[in-house]
Each structure stands twice: as C-alpha cells, then as structure tokens.
N, C-alpha and C. Protein backbone atom coordinates (compact mmCIF):
# COMPACT_ATOMS: atom_id res chain seq x y z
N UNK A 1 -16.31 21.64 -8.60
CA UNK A 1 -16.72 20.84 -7.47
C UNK A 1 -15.86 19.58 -7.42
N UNK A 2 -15.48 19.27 -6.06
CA UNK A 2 -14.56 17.83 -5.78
C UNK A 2 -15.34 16.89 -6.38
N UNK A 3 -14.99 15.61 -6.98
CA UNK A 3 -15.70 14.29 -6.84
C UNK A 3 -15.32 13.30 -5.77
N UNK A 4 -16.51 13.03 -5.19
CA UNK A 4 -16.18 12.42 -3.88
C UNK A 4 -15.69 10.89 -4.12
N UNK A 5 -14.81 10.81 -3.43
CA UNK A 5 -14.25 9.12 -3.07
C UNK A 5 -14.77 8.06 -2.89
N UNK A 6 -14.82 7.00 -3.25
CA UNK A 6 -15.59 5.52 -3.57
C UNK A 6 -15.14 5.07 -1.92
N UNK A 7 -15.58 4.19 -1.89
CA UNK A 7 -15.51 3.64 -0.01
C UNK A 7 -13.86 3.06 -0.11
N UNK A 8 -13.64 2.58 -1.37
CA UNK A 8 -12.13 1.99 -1.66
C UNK A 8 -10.82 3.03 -1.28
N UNK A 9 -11.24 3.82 -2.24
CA UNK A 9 -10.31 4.82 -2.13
C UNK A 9 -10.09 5.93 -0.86
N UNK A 10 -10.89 5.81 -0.59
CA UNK A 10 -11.29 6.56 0.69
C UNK A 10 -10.75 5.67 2.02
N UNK A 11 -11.10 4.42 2.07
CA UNK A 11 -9.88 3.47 2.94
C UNK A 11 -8.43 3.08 2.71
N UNK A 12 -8.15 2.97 1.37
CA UNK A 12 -7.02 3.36 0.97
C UNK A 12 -5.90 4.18 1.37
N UNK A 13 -6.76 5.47 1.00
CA UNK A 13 -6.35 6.95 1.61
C UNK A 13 -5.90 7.05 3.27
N UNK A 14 -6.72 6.10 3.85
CA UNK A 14 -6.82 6.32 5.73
C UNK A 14 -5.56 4.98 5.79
N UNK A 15 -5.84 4.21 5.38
CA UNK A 15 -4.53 3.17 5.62
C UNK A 15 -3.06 3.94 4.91
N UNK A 16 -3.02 4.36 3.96
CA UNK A 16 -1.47 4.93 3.83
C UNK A 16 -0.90 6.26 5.00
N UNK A 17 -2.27 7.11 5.38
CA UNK A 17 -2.02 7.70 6.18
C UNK A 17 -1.19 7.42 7.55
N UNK A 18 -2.15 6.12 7.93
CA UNK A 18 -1.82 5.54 9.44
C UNK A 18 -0.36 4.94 9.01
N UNK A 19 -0.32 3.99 8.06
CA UNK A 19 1.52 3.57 7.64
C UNK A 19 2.25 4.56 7.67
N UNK A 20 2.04 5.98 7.19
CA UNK A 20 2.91 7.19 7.31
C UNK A 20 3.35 7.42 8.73
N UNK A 21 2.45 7.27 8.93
CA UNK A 21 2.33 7.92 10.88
C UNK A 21 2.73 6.81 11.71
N UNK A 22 2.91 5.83 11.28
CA UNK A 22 3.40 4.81 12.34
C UNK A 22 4.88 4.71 12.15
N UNK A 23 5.45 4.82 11.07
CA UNK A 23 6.75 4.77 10.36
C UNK A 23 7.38 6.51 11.52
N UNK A 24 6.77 7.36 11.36
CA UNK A 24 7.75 7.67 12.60
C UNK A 24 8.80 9.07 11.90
N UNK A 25 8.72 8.98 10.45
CA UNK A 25 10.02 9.51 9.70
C UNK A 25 9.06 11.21 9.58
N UNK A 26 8.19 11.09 9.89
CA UNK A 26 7.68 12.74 8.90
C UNK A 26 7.93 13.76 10.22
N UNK A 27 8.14 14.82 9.34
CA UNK A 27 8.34 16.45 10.56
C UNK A 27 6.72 16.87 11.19
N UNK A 28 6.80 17.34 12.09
CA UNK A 28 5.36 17.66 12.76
C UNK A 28 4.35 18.36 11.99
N UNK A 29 4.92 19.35 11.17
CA UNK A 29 3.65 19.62 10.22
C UNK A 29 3.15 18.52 9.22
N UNK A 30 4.30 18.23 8.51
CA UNK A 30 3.65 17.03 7.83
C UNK A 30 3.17 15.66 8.47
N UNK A 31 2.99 15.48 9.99
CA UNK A 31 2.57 14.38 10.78
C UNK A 31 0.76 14.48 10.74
N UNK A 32 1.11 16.61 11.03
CA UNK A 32 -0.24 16.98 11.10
C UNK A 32 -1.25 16.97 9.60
N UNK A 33 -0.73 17.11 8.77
CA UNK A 33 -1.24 17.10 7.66
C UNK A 33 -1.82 15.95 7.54
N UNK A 34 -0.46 14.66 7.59
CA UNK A 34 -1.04 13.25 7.40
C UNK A 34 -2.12 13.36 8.60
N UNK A 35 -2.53 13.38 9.25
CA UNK A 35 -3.16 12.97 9.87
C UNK A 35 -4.91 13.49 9.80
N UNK A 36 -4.37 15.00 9.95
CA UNK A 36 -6.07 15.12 9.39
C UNK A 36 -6.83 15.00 8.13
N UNK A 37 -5.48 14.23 7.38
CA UNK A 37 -6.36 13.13 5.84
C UNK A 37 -6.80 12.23 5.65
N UNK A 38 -5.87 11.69 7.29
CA UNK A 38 -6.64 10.58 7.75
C UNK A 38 -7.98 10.52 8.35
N UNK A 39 -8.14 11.63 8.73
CA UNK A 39 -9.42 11.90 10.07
C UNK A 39 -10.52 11.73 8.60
N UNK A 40 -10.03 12.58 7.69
CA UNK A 40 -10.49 12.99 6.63
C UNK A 40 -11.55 11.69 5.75
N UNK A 41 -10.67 10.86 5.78
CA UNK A 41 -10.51 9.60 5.23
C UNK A 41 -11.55 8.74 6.03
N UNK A 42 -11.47 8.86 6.97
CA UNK A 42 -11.85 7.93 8.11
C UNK A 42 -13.89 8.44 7.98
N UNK A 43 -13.79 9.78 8.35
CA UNK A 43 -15.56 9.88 8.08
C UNK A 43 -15.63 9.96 7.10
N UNK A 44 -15.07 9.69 5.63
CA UNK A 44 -15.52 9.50 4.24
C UNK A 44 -16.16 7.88 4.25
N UNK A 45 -15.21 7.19 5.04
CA UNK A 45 -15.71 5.71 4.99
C UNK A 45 -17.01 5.64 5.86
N UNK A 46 -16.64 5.98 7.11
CA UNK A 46 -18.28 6.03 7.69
C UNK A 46 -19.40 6.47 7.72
N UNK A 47 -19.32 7.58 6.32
CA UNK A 47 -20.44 8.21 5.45
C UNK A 47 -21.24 6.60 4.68
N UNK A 48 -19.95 6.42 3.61
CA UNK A 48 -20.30 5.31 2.73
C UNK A 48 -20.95 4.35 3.04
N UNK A 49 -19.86 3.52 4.57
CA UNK A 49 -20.91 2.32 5.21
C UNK A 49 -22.21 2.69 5.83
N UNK A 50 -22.17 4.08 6.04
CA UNK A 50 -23.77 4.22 6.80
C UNK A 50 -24.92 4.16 5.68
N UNK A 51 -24.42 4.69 4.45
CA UNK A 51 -24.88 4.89 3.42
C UNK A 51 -25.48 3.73 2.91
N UNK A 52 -24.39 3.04 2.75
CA UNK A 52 -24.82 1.48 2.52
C UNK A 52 -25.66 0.44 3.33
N UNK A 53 -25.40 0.65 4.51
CA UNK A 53 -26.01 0.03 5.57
C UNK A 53 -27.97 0.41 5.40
N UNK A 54 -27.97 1.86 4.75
CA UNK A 54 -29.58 1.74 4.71
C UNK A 54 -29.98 1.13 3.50
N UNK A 55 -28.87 0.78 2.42
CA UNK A 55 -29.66 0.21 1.19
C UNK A 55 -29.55 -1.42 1.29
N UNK A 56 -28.72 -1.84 2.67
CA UNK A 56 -28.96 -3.00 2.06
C UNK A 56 -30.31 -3.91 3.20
N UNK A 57 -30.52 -5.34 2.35
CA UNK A 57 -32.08 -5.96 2.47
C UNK A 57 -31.50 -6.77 2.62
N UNK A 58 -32.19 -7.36 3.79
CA UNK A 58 -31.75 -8.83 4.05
C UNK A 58 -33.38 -9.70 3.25
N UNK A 59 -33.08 -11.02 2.85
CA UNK A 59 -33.69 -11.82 2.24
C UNK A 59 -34.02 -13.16 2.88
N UNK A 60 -35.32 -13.46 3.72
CA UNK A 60 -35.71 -14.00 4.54
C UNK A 60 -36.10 -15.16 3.45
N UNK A 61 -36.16 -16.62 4.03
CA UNK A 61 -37.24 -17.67 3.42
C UNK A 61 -38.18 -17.83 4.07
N UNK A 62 -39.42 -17.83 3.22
CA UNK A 62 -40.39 -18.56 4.01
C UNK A 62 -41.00 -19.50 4.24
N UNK A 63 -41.70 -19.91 4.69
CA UNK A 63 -42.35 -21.58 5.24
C UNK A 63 -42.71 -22.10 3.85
N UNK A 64 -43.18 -21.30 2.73
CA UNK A 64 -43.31 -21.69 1.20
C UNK A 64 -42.36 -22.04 0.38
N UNK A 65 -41.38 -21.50 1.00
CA UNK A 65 -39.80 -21.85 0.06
C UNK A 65 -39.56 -20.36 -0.94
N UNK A 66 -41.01 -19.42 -0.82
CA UNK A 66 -40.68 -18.11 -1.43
C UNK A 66 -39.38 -17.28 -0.51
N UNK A 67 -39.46 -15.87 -1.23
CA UNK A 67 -37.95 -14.91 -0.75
C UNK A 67 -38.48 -13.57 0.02
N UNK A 68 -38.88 -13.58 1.15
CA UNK A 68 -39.60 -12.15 1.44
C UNK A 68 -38.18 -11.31 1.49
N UNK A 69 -38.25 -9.62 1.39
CA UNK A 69 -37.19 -8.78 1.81
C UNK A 69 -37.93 -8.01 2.94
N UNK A 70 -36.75 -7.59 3.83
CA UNK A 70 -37.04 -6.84 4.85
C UNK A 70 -35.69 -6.01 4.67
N UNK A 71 -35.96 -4.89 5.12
CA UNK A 71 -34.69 -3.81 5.32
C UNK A 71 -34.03 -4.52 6.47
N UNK A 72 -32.68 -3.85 6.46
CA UNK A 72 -31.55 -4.22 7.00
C UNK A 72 -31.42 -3.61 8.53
N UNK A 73 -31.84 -4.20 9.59
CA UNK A 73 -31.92 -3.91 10.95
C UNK A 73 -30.74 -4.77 11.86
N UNK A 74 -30.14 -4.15 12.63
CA UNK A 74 -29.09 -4.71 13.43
C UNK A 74 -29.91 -5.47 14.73
C-alpha cells in the first residue's frame, strides 16, 4: 500500500510540477504526465486542508476572562 503525502509534500509536488510546465522545455507526453501529478497533487492538498479545516477550534473569551471552544465555522 502507498503512504500518503503530508500537506507539505504534496504542495511541493504541485509547485515543481507547475515550474516544469511553465518553463516550456518538456515534450507533450511528458507535459502530460507533469501535469496530471499536478492535478494529482493539487486534490491531495485539498483533501488535507479540508481535513484540517474540520479539526480545527476556534477559542472564544468570555465575559469571565475563561476560554470557551467552538468548532471551526466560516
């Protein structure tokens, strides 16, 4: 089984892609390759941030000076 990519590496991965592809130098298969590693790359990260986005808590003060948490709502 693959081990899946950290949010780092996985943006990493999508930024060298797009530098490949902007540079202009690769043959069409290998444009295509780079590219759907990028695509690749690209919903690995928007797995992670969605991922993340439900664990994180925002930390309210209250009129007591205590710390209530509430989940993380846009």
């Amino acid at each position: 089984m693959a081990k899946k990519k950290g949010f780092e590496s996985s943006l990493k991965a999508l930024e060298d892609a797009v530098s490949r592809l902007e540079e202009g130098d690769l043959e069409l298969e290998e444009s295509l390759k780079t590219f759907e590693q990028g695509v690749k790359s690209a919903a690995e990260c928007r797995k992670a941030l969605a991922k993340v986005e439900l664990q994180v808590e925002t930390l309210l003060k209250q009129p007591d000076g205590s710390l209530s948490r509430e989940a993380f709502d846009e």
